[in-house]
Each structure stands twice: as structure tokens, then as C-alpha cells.
N, C-alpha and C. Protein backbone atom coordinates (compact mmCIF):
# COMPACT_ATOMS: atom_id res chain seq x y z
N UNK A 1 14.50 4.83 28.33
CA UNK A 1 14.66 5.97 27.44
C UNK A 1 13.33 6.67 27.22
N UNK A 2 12.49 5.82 26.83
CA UNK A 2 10.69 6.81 26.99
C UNK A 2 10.58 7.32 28.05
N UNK A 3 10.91 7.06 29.32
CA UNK A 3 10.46 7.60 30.63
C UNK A 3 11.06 8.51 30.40
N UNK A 4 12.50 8.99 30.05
CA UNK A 4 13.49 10.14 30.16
C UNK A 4 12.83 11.45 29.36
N UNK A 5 12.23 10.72 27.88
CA UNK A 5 11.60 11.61 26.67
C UNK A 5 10.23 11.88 27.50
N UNK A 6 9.45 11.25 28.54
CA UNK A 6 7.95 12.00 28.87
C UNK A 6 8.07 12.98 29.89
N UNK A 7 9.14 12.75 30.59
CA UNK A 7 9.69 13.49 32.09
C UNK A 7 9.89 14.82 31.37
N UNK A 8 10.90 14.49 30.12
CA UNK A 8 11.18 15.70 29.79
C UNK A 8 10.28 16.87 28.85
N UNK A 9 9.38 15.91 28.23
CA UNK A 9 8.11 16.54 27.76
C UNK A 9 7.36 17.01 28.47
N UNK A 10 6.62 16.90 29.87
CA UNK A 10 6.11 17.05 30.48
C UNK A 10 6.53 18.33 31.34
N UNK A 11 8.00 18.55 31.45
CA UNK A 11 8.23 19.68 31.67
C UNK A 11 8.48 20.76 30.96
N UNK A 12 9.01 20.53 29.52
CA UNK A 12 8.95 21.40 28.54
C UNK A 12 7.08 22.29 28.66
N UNK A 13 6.02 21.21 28.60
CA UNK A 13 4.78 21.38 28.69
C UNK A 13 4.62 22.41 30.21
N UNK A 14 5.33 21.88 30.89
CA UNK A 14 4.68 22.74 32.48
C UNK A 14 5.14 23.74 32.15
N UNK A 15 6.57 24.00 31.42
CA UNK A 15 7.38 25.40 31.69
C UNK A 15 6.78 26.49 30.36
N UNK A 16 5.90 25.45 29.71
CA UNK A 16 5.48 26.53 28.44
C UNK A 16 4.11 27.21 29.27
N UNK A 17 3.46 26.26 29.75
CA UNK A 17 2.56 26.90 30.70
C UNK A 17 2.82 27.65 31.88
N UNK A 18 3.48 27.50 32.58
CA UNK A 18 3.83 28.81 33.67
C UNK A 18 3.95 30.26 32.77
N UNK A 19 4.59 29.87 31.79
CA UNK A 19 5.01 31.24 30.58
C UNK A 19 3.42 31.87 30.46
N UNK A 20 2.70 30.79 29.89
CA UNK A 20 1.30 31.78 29.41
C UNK A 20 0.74 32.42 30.97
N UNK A 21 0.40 31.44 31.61
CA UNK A 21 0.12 31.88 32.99
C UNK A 21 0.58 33.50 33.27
N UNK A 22 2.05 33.52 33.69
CA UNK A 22 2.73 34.52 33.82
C UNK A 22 2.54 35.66 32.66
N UNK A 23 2.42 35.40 31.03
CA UNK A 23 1.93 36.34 30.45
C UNK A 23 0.48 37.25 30.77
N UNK A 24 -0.09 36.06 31.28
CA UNK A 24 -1.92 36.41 31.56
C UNK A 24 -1.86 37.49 32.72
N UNK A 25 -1.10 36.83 33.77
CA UNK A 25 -1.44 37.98 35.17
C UNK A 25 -0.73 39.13 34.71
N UNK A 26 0.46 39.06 33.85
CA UNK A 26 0.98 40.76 33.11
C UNK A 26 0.22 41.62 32.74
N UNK A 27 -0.50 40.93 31.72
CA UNK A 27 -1.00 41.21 30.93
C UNK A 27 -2.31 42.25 31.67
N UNK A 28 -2.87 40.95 33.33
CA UNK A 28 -3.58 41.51 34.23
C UNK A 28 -3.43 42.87 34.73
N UNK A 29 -2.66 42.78 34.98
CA UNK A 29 -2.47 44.02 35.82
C UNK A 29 -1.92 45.42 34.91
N UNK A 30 -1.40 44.68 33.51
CA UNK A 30 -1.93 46.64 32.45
C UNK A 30 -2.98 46.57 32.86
N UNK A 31 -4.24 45.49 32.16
CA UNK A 31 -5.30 46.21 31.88
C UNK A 31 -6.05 47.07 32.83
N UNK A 32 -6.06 46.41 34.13
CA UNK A 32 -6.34 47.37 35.22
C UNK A 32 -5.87 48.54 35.42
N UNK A 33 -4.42 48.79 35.25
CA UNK A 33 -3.91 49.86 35.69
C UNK A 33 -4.40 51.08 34.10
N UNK A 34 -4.11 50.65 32.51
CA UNK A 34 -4.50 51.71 31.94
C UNK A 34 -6.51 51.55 32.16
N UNK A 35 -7.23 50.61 32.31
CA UNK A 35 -8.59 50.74 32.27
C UNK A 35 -8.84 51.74 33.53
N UNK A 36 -8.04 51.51 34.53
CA UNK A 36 -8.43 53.09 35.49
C UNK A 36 -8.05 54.25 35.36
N UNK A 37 -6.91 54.22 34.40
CA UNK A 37 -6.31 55.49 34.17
C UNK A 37 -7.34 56.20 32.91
N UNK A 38 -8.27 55.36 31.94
CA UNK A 38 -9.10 55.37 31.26
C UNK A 38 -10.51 56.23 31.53
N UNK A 39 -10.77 55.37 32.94
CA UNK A 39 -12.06 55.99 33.78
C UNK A 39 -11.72 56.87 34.39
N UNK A 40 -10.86 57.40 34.94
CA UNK A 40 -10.34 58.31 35.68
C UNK A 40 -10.06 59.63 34.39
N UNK A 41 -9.92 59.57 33.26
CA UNK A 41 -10.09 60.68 32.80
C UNK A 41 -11.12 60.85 31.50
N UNK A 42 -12.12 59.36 31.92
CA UNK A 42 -13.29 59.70 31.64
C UNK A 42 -14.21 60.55 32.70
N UNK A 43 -13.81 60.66 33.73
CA UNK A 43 -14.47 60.99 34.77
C UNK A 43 -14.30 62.56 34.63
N UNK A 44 -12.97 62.70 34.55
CA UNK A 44 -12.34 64.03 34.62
C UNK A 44 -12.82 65.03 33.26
N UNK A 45 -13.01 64.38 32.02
CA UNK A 45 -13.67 65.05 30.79
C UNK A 45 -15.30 65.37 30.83
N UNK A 46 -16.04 64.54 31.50
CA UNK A 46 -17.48 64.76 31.09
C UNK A 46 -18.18 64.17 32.53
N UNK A 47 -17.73 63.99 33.78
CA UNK A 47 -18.40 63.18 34.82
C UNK A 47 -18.72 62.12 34.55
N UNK A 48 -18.66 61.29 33.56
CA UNK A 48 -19.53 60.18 33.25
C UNK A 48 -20.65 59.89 32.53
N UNK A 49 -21.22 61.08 32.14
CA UNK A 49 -22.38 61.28 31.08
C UNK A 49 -22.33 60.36 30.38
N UNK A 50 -21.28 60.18 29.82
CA UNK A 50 -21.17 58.95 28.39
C UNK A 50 -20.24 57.96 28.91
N UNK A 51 -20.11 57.07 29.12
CA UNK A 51 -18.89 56.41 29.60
C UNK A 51 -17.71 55.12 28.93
N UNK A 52 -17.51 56.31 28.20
CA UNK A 52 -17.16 55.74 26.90
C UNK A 52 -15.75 54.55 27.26
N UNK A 53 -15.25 54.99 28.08
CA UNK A 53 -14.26 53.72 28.65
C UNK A 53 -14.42 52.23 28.92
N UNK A 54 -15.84 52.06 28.92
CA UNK A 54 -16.29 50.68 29.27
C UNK A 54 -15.99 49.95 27.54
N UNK A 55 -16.01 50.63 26.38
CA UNK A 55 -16.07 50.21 25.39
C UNK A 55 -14.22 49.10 25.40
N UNK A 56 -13.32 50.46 25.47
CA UNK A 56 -11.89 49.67 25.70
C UNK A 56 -11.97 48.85 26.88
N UNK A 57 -12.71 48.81 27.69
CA UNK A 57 -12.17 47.75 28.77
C UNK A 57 -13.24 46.51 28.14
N UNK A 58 -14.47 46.96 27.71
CA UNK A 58 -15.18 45.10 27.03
C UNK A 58 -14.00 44.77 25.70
N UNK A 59 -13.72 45.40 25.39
CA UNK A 59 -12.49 44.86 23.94
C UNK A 59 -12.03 44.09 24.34
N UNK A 60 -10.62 44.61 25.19
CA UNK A 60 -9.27 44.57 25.49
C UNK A 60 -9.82 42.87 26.80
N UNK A 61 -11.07 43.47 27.70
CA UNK A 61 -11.43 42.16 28.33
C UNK A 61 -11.94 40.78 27.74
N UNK A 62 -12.22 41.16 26.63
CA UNK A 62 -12.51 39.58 25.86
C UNK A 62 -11.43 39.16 25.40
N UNK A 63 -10.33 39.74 24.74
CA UNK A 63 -9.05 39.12 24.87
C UNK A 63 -8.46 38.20 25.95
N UNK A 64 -8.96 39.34 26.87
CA UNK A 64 -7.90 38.87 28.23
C UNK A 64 -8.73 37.59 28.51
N UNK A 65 -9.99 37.15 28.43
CA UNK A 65 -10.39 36.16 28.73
C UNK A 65 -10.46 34.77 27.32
N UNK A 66 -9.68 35.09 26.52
CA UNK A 66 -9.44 33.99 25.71
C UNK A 66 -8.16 33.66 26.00
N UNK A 67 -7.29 34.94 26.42
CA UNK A 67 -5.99 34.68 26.88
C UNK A 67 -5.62 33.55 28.27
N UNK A 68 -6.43 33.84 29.46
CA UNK A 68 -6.76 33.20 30.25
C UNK A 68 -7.16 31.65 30.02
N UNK A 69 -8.22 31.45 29.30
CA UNK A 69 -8.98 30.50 28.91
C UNK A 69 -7.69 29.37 28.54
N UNK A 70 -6.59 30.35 27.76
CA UNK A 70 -5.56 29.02 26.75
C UNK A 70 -4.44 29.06 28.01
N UNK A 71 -4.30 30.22 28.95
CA UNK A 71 -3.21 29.85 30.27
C UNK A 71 -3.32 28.57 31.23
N UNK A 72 -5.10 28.89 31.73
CA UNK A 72 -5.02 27.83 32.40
C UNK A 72 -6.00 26.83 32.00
N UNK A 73 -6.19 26.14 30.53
CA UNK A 73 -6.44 25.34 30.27
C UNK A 73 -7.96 24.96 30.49
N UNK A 74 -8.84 25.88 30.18
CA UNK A 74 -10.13 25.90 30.16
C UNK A 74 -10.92 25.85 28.71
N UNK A 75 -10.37 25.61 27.85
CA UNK A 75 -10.99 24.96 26.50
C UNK A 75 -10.40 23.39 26.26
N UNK A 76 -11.29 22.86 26.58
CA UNK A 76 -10.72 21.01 26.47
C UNK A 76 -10.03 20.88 25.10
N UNK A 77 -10.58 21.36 24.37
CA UNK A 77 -10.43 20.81 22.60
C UNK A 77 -9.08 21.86 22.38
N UNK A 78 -8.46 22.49 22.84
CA UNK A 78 -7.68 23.39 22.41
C UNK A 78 -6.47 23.22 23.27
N UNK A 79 -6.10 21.69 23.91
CA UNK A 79 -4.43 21.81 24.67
C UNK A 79 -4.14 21.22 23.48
N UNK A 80 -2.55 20.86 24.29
CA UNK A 80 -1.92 19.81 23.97
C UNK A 80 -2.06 18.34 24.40
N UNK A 81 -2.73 17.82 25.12
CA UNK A 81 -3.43 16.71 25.93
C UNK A 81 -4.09 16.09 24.70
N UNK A 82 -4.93 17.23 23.84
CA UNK A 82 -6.01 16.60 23.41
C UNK A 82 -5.58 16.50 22.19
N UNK A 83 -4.75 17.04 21.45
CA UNK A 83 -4.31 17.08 20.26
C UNK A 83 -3.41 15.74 20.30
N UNK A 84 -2.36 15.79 21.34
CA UNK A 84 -1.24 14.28 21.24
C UNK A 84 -2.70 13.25 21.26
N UNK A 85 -3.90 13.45 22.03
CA UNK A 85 -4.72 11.90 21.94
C UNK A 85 -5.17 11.75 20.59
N UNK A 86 -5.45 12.55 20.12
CA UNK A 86 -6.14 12.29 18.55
C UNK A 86 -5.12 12.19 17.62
N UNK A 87 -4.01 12.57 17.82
CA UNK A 87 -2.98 12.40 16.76
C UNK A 87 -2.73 10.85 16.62
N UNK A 88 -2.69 10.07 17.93
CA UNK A 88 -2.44 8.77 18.38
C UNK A 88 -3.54 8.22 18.30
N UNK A 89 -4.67 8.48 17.99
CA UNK A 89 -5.89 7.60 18.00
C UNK A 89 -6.19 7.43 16.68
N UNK A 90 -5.58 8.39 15.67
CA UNK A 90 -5.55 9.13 14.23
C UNK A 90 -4.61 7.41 13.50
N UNK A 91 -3.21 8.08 14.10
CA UNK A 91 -2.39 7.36 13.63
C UNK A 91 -2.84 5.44 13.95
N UNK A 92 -3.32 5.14 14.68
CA UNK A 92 -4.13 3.85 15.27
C UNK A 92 -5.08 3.17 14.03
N UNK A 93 -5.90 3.87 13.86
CA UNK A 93 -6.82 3.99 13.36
C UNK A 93 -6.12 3.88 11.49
N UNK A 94 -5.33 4.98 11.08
CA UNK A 94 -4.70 4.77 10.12
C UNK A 94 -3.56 2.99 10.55
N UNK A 95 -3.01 2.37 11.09
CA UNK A 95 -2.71 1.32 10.95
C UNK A 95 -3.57 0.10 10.75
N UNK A 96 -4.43 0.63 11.59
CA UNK A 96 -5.84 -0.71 11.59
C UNK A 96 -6.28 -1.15 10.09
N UNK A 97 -6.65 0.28 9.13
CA UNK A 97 -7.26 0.28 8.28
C UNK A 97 -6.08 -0.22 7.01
N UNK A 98 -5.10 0.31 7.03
CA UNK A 98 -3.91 -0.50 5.88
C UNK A 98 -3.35 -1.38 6.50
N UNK A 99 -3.58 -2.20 7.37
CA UNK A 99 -2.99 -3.16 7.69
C UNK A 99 -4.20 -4.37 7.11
N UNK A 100 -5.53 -4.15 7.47
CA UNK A 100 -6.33 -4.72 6.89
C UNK A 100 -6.29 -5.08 5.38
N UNK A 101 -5.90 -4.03 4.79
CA UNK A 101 -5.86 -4.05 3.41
C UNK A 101 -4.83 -4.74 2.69
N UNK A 102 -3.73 -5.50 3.42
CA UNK A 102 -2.81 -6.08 3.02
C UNK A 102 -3.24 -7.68 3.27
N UNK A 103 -4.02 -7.81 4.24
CA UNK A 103 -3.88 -9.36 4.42
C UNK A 103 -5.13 -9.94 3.68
């Protein structure tokens, strides 16, 4: 019965991640498509003198790279991996210590 509950956790977990994944490259390909449509009529208003479009694309790109960061699992301290270990090392740790206290 545990094997059945991790199989099935484990895919709940893969299929929540393909989701962010798949949100991220969406998400990819607005930003490209309005950040050129951006420069392209920054280009068209002033040649570029000021280039004021780089401002929305550093915004909108630090998002996209925290967005990324939580898709494919590039902040250690911030899955689910690391949270179930400390919850269980938590809860461990809380038995050790009142169990002591009883005997």
C-alpha cells in the first residue's frame, strides 16, 4: 500500500511539474514576441535614442527567471524534496525529544 501512495505521489509531483515547465516556455515565448513588438516600435518612435524598452523586458525578465528557477527546480531550499525532508526530520526529532521526557 506505501508503494501504491509514493508511485502515486511521485506522479502527482511530475505532473505538477510538467505544468510549471509548460507555464514557463508560454510564458517564453509572450515575452519575446511582445518584447519585440516593444523594440520594434521603440525603434519606429525615436530610432533608439532612448531605449526605453529594455526597462519592460529587465522587469518582466526577472520574473521570468524566478519563474524558471521554481519550473525546473533550481532553488534547492524551495521544492518539495526539501520541505517533505525537514518535515520528517522535524517530526523525528520532535519524537526523540518527548519520548525522552517520558521515561
Amino acid at each position: 500500500m506505501m508503494e501504491f501512495e509514493s508511485k502515486e505521489n511521485r506522479y502527482f509531483r511530475a505532473k505538477e511539474r510538467v505544468k510549471e515547465m509548460k507555464k514557463f516556455y508560454s510564458n517564453l515565448i509572450f515575452y519575446l514576441i511582445f518584447i519585440s513588438f516593444l523594440a520594434g516600435l521603440n525603434y519606429y518612435t525615436n530610432k533608439f535614442q532612448y531605449m526605453w524598452f529594455l526597462w519592460a523586458a529587465f522587469g518582466w525578465g526577472i520574473g521570468l527567471v524566478f519563474q524558471a528557477a521554481k519550473a525546473f527546480n533550481w532553488a534547492p531550499f524551495m521544492n518539495k524534496n526539501w520541505e517533505e525532508r525537514k518535515i520528517k526530520e522535524l517530526m523525528e526529532k520532535e519524537n526523540k525529544t518527548s519520548g525522552d521526557q517520558w521515561n
